[in-house]
N, C-alpha and C. Protein backbone atom coordinates (compact mmCIF):
# COMPACT_ATOMS: atom_id res chain seq x y z
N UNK A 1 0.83 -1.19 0.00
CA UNK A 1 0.00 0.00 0.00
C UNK A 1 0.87 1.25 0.00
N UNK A 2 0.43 2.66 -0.51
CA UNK A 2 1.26 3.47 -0.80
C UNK A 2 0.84 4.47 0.42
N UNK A 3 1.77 5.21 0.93
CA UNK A 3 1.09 6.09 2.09
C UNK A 3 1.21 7.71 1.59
N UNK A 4 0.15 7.85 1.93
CA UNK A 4 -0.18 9.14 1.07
C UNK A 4 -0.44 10.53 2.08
N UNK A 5 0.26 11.19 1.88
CA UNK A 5 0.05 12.64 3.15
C UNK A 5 -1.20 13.22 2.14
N UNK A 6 -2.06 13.40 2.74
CA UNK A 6 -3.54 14.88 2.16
C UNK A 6 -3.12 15.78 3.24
N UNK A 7 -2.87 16.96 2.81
CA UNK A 7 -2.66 18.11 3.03
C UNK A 7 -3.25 19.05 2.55
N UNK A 8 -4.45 19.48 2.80
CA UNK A 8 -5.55 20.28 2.32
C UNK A 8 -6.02 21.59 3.74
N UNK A 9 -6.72 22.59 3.17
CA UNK A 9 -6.64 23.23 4.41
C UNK A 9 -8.45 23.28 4.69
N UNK A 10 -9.26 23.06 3.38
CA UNK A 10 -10.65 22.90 3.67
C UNK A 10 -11.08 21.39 4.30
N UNK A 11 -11.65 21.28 5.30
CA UNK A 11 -11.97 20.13 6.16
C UNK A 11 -12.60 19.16 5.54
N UNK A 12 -13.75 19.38 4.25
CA UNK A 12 -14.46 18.81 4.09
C UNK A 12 -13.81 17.90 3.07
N UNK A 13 -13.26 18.59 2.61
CA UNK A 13 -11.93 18.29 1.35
C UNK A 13 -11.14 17.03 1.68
N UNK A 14 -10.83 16.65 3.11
CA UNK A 14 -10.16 16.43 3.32
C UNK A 14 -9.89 15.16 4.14
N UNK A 15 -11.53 15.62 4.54
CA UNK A 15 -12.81 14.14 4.58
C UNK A 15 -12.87 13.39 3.84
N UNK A 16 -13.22 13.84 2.53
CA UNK A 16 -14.03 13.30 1.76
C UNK A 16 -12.51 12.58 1.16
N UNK A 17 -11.41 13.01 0.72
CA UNK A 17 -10.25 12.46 0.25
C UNK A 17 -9.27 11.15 0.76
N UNK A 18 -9.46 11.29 2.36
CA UNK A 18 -9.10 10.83 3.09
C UNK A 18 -10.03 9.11 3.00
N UNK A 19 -11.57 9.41 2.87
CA UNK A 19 -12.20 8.65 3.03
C UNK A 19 -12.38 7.65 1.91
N UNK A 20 -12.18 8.78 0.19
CA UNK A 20 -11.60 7.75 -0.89
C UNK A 20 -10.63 6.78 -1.05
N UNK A 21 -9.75 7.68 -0.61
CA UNK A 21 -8.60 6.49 -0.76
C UNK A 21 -8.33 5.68 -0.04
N UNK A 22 -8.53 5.73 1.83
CA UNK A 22 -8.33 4.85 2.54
C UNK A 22 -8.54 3.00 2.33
N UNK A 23 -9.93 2.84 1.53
CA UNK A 23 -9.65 1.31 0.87
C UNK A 23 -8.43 1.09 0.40
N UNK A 24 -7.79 1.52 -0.35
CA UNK A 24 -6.60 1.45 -0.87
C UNK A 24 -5.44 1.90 -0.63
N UNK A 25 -5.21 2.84 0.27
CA UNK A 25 -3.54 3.12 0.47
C UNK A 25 -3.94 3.63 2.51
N UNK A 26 -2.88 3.31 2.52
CA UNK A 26 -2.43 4.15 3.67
C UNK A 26 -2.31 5.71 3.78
N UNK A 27 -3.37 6.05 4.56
CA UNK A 27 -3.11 7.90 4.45
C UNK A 27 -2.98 8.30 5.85
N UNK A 28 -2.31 9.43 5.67
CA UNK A 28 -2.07 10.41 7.20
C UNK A 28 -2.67 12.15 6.32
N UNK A 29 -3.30 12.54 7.24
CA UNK A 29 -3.82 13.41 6.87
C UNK A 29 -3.22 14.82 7.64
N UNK A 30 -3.37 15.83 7.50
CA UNK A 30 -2.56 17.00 8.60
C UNK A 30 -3.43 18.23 8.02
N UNK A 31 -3.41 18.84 8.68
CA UNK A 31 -3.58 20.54 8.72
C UNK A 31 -2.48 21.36 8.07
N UNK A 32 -2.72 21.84 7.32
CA UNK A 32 -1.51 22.94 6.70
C UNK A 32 -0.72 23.46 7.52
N UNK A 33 -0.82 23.74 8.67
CA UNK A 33 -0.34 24.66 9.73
C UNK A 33 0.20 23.86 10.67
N UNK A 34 0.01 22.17 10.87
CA UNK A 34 0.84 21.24 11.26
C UNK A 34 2.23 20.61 11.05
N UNK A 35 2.81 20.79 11.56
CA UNK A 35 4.07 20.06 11.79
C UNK A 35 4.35 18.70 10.71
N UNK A 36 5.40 18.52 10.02
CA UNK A 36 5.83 17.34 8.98
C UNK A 36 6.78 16.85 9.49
N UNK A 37 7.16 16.94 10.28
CA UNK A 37 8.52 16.56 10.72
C UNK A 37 8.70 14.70 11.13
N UNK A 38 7.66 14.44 11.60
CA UNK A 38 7.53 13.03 12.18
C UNK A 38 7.20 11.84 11.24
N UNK A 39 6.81 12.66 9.88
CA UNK A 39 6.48 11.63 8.87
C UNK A 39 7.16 10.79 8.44
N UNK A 40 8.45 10.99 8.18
CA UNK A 40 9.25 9.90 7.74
C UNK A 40 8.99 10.23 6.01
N UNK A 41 9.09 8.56 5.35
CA UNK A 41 8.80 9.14 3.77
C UNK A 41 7.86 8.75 3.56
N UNK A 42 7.06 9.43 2.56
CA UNK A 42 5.56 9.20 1.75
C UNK A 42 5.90 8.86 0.20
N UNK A 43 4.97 8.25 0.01
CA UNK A 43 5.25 7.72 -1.42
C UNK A 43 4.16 8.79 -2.28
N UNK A 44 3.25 9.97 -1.87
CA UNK A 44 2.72 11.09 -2.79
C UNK A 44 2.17 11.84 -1.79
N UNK A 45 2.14 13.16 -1.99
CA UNK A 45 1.65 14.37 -1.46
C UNK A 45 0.38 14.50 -2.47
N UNK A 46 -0.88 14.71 -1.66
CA UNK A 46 -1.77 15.44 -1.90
C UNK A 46 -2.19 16.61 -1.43
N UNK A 47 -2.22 17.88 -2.17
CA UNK A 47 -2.08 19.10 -1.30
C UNK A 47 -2.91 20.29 -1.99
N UNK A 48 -3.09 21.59 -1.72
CA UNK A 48 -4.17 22.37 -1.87
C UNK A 48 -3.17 23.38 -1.92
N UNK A 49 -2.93 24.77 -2.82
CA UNK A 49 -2.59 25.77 -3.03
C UNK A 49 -2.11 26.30 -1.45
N UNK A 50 -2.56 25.90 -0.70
CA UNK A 50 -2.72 27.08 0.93
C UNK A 50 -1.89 26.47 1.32
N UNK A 51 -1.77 25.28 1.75
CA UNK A 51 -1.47 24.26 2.30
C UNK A 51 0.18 24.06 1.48
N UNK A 52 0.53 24.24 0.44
CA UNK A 52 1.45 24.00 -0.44
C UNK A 52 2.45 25.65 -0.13
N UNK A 53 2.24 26.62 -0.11
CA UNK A 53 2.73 27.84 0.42
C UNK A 53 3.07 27.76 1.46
N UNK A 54 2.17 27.03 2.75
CA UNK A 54 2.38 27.07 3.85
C UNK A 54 3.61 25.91 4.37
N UNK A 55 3.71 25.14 3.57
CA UNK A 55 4.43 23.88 3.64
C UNK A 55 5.51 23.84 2.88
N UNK A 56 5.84 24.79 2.16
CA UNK A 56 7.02 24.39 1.00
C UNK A 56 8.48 23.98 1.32
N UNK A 57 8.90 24.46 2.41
CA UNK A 57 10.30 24.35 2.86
C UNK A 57 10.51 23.03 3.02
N UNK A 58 9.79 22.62 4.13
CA UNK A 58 9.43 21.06 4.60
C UNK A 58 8.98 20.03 3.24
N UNK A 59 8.55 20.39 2.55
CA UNK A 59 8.09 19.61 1.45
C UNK A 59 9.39 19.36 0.49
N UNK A 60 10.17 20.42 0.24
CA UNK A 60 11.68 20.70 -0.11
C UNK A 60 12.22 19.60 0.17
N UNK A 61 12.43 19.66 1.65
CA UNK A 61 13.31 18.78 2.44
C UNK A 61 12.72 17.43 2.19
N UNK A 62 11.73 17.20 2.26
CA UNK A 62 11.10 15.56 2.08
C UNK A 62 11.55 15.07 0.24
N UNK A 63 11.71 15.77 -0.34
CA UNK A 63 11.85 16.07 -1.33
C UNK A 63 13.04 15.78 -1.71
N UNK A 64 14.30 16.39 -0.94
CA UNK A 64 15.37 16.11 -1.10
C UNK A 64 16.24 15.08 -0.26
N UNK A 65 15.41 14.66 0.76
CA UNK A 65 15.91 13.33 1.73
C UNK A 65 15.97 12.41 0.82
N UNK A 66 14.60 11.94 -0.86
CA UNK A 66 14.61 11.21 -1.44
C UNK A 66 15.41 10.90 -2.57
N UNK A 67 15.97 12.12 -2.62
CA UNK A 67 16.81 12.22 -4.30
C UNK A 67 17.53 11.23 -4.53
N UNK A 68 17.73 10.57 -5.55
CA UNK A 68 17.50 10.95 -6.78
C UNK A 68 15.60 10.00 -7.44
N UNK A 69 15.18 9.60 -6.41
CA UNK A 69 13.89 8.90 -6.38
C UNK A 69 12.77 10.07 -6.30
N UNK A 70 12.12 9.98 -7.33
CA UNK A 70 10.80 10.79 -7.23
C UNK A 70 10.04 10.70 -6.73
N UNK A 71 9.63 11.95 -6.23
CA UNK A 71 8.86 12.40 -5.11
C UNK A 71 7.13 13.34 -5.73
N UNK A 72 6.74 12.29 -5.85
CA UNK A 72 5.51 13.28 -6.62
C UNK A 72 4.37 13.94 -5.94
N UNK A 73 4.29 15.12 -5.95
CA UNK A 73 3.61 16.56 -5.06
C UNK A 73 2.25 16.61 -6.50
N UNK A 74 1.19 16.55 -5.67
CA UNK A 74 -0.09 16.36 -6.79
C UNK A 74 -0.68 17.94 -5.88
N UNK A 75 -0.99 19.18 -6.85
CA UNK A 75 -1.37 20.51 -6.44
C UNK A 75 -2.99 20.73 -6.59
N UNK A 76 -4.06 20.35 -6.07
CA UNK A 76 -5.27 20.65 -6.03
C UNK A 76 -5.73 21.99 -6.42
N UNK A 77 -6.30 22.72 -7.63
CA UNK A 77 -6.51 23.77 -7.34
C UNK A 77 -7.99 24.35 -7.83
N UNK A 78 -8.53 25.19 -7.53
CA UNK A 78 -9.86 25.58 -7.86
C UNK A 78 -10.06 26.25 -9.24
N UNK A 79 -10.98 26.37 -9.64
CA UNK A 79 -10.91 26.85 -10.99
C UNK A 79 -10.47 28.52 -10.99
N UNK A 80 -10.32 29.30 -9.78
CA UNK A 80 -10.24 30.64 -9.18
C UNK A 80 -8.98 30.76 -8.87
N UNK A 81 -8.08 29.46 -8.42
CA UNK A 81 -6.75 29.54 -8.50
C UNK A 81 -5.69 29.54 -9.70
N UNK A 82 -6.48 28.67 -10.48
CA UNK A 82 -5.83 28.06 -11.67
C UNK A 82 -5.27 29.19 -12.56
C-alpha cells in the first residue's frame, strides 16, 4: 500500500479524500499549519494551493531526503486559483 500525506486546508476536502482512498492506500492526513517533521517518507503528497505555500520548505526537504527517487507533489486547485 502506498502512504499518502492529504494536506488540504478545507476540512471537508479532506474528509471526503481521506475517506476515498483509505480502501486502498495508507493515508495520514494534517492541517496545513501542522508540523511534517515526524512523517518519515511518503510515497505522494496530496495538497491544496494554501497548504502548499504554507508547507514548501518542509516539502523541499522531504523532497530532497529522497533524491535521486521521485517524489511526486499532486497541487489541487480551484478553478479561481488556476
Amino acid at each position: 500500500m502506498a502512504l499518502i500525506l492529504v494536506l488540504v486546508s478545507d476540512r471537508n476536502s479532506h474528509r471526503v479524500l481521506g475517506h476515498w482512498l483509505m480502501p486502498e492506500h495508507d493515508v495520514v492526513g494534517r492541517e496545513p499549519h501542522e508540523p511534517l517533521d515526524d512523517l518519515g517518507e511518503v510515497d505522494l503528497v496530496l495538497t491544496d494551493f494554501v497548504a502548499l505555500v504554507k508547507q514548501r520548505a518542509v516539502l523541499k526537504s522531504m523532497k530532497e531526503a529522497v533524491s535521486p527517487v521521485f517524489f511526486p507533489v499532486v497541487v489541487m486547485l480551484t478553478r479561481g486559483e488556476a
